[in-house]
C-alpha atoms as a PDB file:
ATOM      1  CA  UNK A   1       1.397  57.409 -10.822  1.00  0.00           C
ATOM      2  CA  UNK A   2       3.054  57.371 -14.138  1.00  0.00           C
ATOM      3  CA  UNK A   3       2.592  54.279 -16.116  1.00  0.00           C
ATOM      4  CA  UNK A   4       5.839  54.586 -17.838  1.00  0.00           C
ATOM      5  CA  UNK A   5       7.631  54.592 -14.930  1.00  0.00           C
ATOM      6  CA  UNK A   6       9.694  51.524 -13.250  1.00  0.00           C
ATOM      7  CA  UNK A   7       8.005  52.137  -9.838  1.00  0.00           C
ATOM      8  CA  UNK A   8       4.597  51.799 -11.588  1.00  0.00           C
ATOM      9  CA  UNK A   9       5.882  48.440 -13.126  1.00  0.00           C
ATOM     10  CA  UNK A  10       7.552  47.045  -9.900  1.00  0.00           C
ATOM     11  CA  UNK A  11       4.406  48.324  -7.792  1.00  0.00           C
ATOM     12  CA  UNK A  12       1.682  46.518 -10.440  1.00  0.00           C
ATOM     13  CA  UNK A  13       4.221  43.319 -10.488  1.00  0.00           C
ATOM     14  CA  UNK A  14       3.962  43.401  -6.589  1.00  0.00           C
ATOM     15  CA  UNK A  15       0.033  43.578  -6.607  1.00  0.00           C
ATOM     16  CA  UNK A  16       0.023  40.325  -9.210  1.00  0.00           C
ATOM     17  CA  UNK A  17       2.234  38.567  -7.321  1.00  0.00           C
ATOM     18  CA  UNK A  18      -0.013  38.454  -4.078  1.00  0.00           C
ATOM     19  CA  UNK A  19      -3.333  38.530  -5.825  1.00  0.00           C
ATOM     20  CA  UNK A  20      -2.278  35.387  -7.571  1.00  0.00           C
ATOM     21  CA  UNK A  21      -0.330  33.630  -4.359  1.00  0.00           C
ATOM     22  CA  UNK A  22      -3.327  34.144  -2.329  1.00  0.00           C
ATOM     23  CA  UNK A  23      -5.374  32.849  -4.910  1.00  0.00           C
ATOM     24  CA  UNK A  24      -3.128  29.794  -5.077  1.00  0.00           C
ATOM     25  CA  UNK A  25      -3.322  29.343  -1.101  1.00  0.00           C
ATOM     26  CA  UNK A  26      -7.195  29.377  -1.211  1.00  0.00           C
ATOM     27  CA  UNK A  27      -7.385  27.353  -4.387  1.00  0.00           C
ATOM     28  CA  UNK A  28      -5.255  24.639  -2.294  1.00  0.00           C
ATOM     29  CA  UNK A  29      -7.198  24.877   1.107  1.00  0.00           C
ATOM     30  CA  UNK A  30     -10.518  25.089  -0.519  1.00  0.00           C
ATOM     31  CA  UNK A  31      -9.541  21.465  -2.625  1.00  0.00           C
ATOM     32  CA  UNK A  32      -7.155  20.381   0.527  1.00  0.00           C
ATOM     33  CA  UNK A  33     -10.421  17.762   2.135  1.00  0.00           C
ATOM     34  CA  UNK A  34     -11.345  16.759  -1.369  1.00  0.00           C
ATOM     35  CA  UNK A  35      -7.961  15.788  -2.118  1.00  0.00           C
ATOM     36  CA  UNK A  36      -7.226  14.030   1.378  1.00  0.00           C
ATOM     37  CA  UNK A  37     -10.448  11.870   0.312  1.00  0.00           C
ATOM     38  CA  UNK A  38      -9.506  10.875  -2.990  1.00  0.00           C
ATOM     39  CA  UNK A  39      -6.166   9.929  -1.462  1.00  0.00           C
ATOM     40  CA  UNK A  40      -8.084   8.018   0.973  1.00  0.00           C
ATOM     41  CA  UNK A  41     -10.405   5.937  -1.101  1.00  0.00           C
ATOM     42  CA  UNK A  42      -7.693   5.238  -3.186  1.00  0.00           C
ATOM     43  CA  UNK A  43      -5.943   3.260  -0.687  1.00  0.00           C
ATOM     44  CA  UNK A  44      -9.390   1.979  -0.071  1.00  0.00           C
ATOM     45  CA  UNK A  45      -9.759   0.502  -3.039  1.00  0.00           C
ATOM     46  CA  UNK A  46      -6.112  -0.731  -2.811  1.00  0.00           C
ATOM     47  CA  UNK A  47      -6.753  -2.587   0.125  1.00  0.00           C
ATOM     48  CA  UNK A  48     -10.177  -4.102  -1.152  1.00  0.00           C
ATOM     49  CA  UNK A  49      -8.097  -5.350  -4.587  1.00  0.00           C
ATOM     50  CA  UNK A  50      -5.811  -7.399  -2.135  1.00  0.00           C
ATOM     51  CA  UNK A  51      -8.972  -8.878  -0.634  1.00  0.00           C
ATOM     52  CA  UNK A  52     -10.029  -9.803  -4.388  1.00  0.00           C
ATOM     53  CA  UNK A  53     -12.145  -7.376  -4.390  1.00  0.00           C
ATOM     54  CA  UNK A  54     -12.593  -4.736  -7.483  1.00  0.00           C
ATOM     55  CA  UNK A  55     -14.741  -1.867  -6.348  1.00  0.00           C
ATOM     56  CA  UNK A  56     -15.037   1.814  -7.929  1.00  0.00           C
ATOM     57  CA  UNK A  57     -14.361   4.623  -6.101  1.00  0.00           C
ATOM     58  CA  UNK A  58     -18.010   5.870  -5.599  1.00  0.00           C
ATOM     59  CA  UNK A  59     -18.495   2.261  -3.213  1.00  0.00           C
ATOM     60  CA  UNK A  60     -15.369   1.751  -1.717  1.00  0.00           C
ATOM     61  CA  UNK A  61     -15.676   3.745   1.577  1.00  0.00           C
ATOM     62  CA  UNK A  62     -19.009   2.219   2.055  1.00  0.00           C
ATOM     63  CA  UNK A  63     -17.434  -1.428   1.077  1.00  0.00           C
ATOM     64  CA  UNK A  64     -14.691  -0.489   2.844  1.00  0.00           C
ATOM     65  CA  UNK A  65     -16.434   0.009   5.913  1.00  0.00           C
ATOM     66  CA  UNK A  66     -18.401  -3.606   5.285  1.00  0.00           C
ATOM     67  CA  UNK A  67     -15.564  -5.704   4.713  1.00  0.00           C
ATOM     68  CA  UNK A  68     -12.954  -4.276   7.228  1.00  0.00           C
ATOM     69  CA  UNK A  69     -14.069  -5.278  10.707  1.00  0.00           C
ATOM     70  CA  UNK A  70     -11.126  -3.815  12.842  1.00  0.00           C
ATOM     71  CA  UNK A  71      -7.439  -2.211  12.288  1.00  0.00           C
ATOM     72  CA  UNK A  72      -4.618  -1.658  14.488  1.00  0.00           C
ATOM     73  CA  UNK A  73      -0.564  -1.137  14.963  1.00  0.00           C
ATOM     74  CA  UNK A  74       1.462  -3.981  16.164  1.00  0.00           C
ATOM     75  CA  UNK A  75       4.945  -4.090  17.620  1.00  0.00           C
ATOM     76  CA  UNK A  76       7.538  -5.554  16.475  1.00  0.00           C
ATOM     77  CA  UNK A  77       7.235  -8.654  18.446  1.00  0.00           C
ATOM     78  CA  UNK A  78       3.327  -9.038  17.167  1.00  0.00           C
ATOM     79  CA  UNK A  79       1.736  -7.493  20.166  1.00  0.00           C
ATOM     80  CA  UNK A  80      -1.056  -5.078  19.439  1.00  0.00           C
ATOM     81  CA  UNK A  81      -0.202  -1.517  20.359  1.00  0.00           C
ATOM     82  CA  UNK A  82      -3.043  -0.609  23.138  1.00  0.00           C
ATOM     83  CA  UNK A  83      -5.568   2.313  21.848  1.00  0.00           C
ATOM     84  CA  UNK A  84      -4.813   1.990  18.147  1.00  0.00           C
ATOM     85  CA  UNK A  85      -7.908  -0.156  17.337  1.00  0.00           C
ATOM     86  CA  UNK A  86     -10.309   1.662  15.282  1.00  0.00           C
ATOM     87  CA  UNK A  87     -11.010   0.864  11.236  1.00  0.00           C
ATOM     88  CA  UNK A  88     -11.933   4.946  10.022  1.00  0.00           C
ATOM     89  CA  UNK A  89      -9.543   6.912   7.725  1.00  0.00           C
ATOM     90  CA  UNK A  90      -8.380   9.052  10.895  1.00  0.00           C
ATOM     91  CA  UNK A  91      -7.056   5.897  12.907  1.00  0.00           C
ATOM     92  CA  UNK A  92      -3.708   5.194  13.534  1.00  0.00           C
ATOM     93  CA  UNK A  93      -3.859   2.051  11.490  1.00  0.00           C
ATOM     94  CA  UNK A  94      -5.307   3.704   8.269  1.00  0.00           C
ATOM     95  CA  UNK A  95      -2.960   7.060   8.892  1.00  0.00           C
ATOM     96  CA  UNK A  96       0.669   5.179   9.009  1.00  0.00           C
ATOM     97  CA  UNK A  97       2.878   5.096   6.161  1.00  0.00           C
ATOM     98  CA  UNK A  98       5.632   2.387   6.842  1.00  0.00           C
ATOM     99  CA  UNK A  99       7.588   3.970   4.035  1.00  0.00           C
ATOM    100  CA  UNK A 100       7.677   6.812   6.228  1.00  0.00           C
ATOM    101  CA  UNK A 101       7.551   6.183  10.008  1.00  0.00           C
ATOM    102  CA  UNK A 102       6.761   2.326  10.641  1.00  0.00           C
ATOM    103  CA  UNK A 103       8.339   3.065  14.287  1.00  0.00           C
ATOM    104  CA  UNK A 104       4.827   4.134  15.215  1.00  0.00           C
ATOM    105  CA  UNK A 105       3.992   0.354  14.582  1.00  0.00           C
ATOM    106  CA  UNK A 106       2.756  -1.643  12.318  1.00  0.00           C
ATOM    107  CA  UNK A 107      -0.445  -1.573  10.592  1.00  0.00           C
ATOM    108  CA  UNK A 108      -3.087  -4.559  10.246  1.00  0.00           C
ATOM    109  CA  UNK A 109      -6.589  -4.720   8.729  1.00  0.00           C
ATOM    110  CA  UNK A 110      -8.848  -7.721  10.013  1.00  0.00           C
ATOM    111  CA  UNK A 111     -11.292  -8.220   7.101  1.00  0.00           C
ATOM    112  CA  UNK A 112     -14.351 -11.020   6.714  1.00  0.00           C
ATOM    113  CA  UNK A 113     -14.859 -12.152   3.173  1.00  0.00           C
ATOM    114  CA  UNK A 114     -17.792 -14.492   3.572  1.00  0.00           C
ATOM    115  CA  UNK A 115     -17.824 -15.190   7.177  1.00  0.00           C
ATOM    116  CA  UNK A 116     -13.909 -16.060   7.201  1.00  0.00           C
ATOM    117  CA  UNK A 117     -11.463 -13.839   8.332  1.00  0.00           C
ATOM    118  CA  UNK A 118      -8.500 -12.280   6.435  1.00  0.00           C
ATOM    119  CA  UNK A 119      -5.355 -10.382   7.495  1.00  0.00           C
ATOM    120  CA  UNK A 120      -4.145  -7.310   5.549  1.00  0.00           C
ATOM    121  CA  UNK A 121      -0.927  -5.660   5.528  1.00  0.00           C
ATOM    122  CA  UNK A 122       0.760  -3.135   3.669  1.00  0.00           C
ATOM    123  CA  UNK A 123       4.327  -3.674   2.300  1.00  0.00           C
ATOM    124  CA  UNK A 124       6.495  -0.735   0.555  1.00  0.00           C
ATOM    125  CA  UNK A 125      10.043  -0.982  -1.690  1.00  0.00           C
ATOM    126  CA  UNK A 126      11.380   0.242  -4.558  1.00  0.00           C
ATOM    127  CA  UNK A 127      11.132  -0.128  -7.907  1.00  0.00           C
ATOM    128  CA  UNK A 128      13.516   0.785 -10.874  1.00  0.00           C
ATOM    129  CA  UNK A 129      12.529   4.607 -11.128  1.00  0.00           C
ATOM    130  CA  UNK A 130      10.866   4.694  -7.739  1.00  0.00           C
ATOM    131  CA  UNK A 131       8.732   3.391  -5.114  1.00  0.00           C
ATOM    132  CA  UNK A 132       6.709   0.679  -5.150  1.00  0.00           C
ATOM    133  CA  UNK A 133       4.179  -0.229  -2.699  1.00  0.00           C
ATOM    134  CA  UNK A 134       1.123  -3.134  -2.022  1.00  0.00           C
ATOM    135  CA  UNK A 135      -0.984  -4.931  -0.166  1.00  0.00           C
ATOM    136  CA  UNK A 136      -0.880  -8.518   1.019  1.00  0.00           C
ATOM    137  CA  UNK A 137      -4.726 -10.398   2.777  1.00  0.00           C
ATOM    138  CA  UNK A 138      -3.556 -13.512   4.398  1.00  0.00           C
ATOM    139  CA  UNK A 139      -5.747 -16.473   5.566  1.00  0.00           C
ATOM    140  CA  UNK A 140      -6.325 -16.508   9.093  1.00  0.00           C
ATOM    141  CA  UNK A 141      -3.648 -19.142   9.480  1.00  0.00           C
ATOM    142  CA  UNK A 142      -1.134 -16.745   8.839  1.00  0.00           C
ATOM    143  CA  UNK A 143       0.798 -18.599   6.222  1.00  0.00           C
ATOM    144  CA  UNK A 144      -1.601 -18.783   2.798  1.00  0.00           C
ATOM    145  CA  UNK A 145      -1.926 -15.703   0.910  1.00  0.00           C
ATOM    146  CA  UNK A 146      -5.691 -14.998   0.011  1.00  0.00           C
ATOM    147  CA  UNK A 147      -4.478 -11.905  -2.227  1.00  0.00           C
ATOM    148  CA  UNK A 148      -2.252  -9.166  -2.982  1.00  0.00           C
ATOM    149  CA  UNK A 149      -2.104  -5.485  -5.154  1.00  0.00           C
ATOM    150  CA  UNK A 150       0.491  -4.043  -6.254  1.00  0.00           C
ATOM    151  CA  UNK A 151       1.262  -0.272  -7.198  1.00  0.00           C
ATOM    152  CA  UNK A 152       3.658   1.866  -8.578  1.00  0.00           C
ATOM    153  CA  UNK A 153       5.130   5.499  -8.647  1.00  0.00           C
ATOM    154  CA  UNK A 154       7.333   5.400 -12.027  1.00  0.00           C
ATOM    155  CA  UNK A 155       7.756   2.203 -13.439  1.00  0.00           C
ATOM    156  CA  UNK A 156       8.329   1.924 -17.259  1.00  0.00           C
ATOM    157  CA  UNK A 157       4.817   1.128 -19.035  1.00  0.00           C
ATOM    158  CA  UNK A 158       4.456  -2.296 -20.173  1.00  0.00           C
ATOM    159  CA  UNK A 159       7.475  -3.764 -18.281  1.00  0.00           C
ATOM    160  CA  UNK A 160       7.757  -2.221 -14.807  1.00  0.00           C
ATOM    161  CA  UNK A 161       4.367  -1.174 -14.542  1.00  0.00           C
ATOM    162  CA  UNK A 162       2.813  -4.569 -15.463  1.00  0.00           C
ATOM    163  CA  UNK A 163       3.032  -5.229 -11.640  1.00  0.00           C
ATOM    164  CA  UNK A 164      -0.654  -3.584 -11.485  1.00  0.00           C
ATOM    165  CA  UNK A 165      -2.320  -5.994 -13.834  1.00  0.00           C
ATOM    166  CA  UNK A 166      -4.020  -9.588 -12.496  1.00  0.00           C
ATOM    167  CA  UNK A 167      -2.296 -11.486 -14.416  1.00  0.00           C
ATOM    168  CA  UNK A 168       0.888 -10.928 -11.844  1.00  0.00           C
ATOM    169  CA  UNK A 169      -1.319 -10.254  -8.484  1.00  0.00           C
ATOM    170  CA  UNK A 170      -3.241 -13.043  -9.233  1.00  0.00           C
ATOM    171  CA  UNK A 171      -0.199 -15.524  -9.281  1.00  0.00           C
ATOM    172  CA  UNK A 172       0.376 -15.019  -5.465  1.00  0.00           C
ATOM    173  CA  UNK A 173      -3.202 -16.697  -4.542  1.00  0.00           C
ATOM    174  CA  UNK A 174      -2.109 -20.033  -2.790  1.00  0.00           C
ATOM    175  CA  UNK A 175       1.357 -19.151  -2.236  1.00  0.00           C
ATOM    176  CA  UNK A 176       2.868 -19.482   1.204  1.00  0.00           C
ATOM    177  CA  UNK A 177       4.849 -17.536   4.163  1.00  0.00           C
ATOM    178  CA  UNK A 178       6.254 -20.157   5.404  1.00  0.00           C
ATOM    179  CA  UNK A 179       8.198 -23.041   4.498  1.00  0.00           C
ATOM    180  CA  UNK A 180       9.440 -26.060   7.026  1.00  0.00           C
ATOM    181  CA  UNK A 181       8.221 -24.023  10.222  1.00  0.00           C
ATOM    182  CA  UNK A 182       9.899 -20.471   9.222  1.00  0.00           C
ATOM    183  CA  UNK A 183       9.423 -17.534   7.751  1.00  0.00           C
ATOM    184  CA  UNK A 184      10.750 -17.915   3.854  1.00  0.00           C
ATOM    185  CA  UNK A 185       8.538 -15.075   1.716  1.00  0.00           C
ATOM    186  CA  UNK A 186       7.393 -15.481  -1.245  1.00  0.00           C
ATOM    187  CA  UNK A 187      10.250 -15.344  -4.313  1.00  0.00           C
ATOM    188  CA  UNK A 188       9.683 -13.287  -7.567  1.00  0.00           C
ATOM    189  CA  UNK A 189      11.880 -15.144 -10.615  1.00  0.00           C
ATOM    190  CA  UNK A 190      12.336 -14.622 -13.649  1.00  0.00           C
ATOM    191  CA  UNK A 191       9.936 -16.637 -15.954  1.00  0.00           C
ATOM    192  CA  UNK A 192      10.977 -20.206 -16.894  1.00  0.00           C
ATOM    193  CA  UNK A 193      13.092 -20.343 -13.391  1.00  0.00           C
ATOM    194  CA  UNK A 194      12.080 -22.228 -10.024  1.00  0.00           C
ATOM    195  CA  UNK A 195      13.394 -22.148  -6.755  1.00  0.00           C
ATOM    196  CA  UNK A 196      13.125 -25.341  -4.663  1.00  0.00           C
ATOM    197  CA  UNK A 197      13.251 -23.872  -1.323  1.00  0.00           C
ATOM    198  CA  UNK A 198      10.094 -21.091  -1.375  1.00  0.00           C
ATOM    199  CA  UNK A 199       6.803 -20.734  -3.281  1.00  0.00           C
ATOM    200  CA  UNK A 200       7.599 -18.297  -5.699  1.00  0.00           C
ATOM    201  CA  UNK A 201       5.903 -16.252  -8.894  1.00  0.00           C
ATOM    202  CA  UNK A 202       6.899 -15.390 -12.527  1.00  0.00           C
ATOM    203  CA  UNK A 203       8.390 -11.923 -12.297  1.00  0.00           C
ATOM    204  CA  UNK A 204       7.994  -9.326 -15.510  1.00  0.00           C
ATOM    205  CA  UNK A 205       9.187 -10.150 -18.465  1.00  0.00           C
ATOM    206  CA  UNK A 206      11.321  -7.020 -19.328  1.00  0.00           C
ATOM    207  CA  UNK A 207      10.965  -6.133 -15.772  1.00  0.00           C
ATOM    208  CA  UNK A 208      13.660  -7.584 -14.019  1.00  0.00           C
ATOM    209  CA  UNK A 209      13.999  -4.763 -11.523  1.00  0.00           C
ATOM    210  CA  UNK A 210      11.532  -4.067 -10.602  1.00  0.00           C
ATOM    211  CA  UNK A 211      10.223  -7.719 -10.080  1.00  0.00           C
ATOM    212  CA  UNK A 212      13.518  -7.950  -7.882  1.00  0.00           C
ATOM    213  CA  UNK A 213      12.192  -4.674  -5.997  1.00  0.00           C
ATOM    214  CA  UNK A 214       8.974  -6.669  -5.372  1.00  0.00           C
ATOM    215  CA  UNK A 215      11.171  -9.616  -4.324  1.00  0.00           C
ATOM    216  CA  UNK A 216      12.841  -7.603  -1.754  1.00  0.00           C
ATOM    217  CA  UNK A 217       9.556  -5.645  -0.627  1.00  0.00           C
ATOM    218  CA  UNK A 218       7.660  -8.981   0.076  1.00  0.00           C
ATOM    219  CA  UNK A 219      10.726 -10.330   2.055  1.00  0.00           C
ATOM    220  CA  UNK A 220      12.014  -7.288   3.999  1.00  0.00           C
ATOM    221  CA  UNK A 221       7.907  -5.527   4.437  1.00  0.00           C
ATOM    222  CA  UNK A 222       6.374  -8.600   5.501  1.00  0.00           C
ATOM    223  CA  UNK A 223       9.115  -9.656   7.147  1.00  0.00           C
ATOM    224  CA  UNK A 224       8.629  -7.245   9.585  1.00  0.00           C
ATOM    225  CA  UNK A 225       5.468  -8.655  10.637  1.00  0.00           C
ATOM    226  CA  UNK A 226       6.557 -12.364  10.879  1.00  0.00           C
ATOM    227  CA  UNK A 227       5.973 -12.839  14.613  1.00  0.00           C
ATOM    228  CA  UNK A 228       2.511 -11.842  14.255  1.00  0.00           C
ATOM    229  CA  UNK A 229       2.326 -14.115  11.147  1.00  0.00           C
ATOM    230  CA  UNK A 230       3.695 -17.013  13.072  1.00  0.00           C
ATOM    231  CA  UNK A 231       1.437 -16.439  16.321  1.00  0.00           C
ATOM    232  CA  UNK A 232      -1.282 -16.933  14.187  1.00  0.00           C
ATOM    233  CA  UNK A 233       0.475 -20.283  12.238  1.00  0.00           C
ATOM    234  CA  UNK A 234       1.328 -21.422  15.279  1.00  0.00           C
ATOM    235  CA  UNK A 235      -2.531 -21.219  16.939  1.00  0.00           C
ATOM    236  CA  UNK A 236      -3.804 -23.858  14.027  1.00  0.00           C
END
């Protein structure tokens, strides 16, 4: 074949074209499961943060696994959907987005942090440049937050993003669900300002949209499960 010919050039473009597609396609299949995992002890580790706990990624699965006695879907009406039970990384609980699909139900973790039982849900908003998502462990009445993590897909550095650091999960220790028998959330405000009707955090400084996003998340997200919640207020 002659080399200075266009066939010759469209012929050896061809041949590059597939050698490096199907090296692509076995690149991604061959890192496809390690990927899945990383994606998997990250939420892991996301979950464990809400429960106050701070573990790296080589011990979360296994602390995971300690911690974490049982998961499930509820309906909306805080039933427990029947054959969801199961606390691995391929259970329905574990495997549902509610960004995504929460009509499959929604998802609960049942942890024990030193012989007393926490309740772990997973809220999802938006932020100024994008999503925002987190994790909220509630005492086993239902109404005391225990913990909570926050994350984050594009918020500005230093403003936005701040919602990652302790210094803002840490505020929502203590706080409450509910106030004078219903469901009232728990209010981000700006810093300096109260509300009289809600427990309620400082929100960024700089941040002002994205601590409004995580005002709406906590109050539309956990909203959602506030028949469950209240079953369990109302048992104490």
């Amino acid at each position: 074949m002659n080399r200075e010919g266009s066939t010759y050039t469209i012929v050896y473009a061809s041949v590059m074209v597939i050698i490096v597609a199907v090296a692509l396609a076995f690149t991604h299949q061959v890192l496809k499961d390690k990927q899945i995992k990383n994606e998997n002890i990250d939420k892991m580790q996301q979950i464990l943060r809400s429960l106050r706990l701070d573990i790296p990624a080589n011990s979360a699965e296994a602390k995971y696994n300690e911690v974490i006695k049982n998961a499930y879907l509820i309906k909306a009406d805080g039933s427990v959907e029947e054959g969801t039970e199961g606390v691995g990384a391929n259970d329905p609980a574990f495997g549902t987005d509610i960004a995504k699909d929460a009509s499959k139900g929604l998802p609960v973790f049942e942890a024990e942090i030193d012989g007393v039982k926490k309740f772990v849900i997973p809220m999802a908003g938006k932020g100024l440049w994008g999503l925002i998502w987190g994790y909220l462990a509630i005492d086993a009445d239902g109404n005391s937050i225990y913990g909570a993590d926050f994350s984050h897909a594009s918020e500005t550095p230093g403003l936005g993003a701040e919602i990652v650091t302790p210094h803002f999960r840490n505020q929502f220790e203590g706080k409450h669900l509910f106030n004078a028998g219903g469901f009232s959330s728990v209010a981000v405000v700006k810093p300096g300002r109260s509300v009289s009707d809600r427990d309620y955090v400082d929100g960024i400084s700089g941040g002002t949209i994205t601590s409004r996003g995580v005002d709406d998340m906590l109050l539309d997200s956990v909203g959602k499960y506030k028949d469950f919640l209240l079953k369990l207020h109302s048992a104490q």
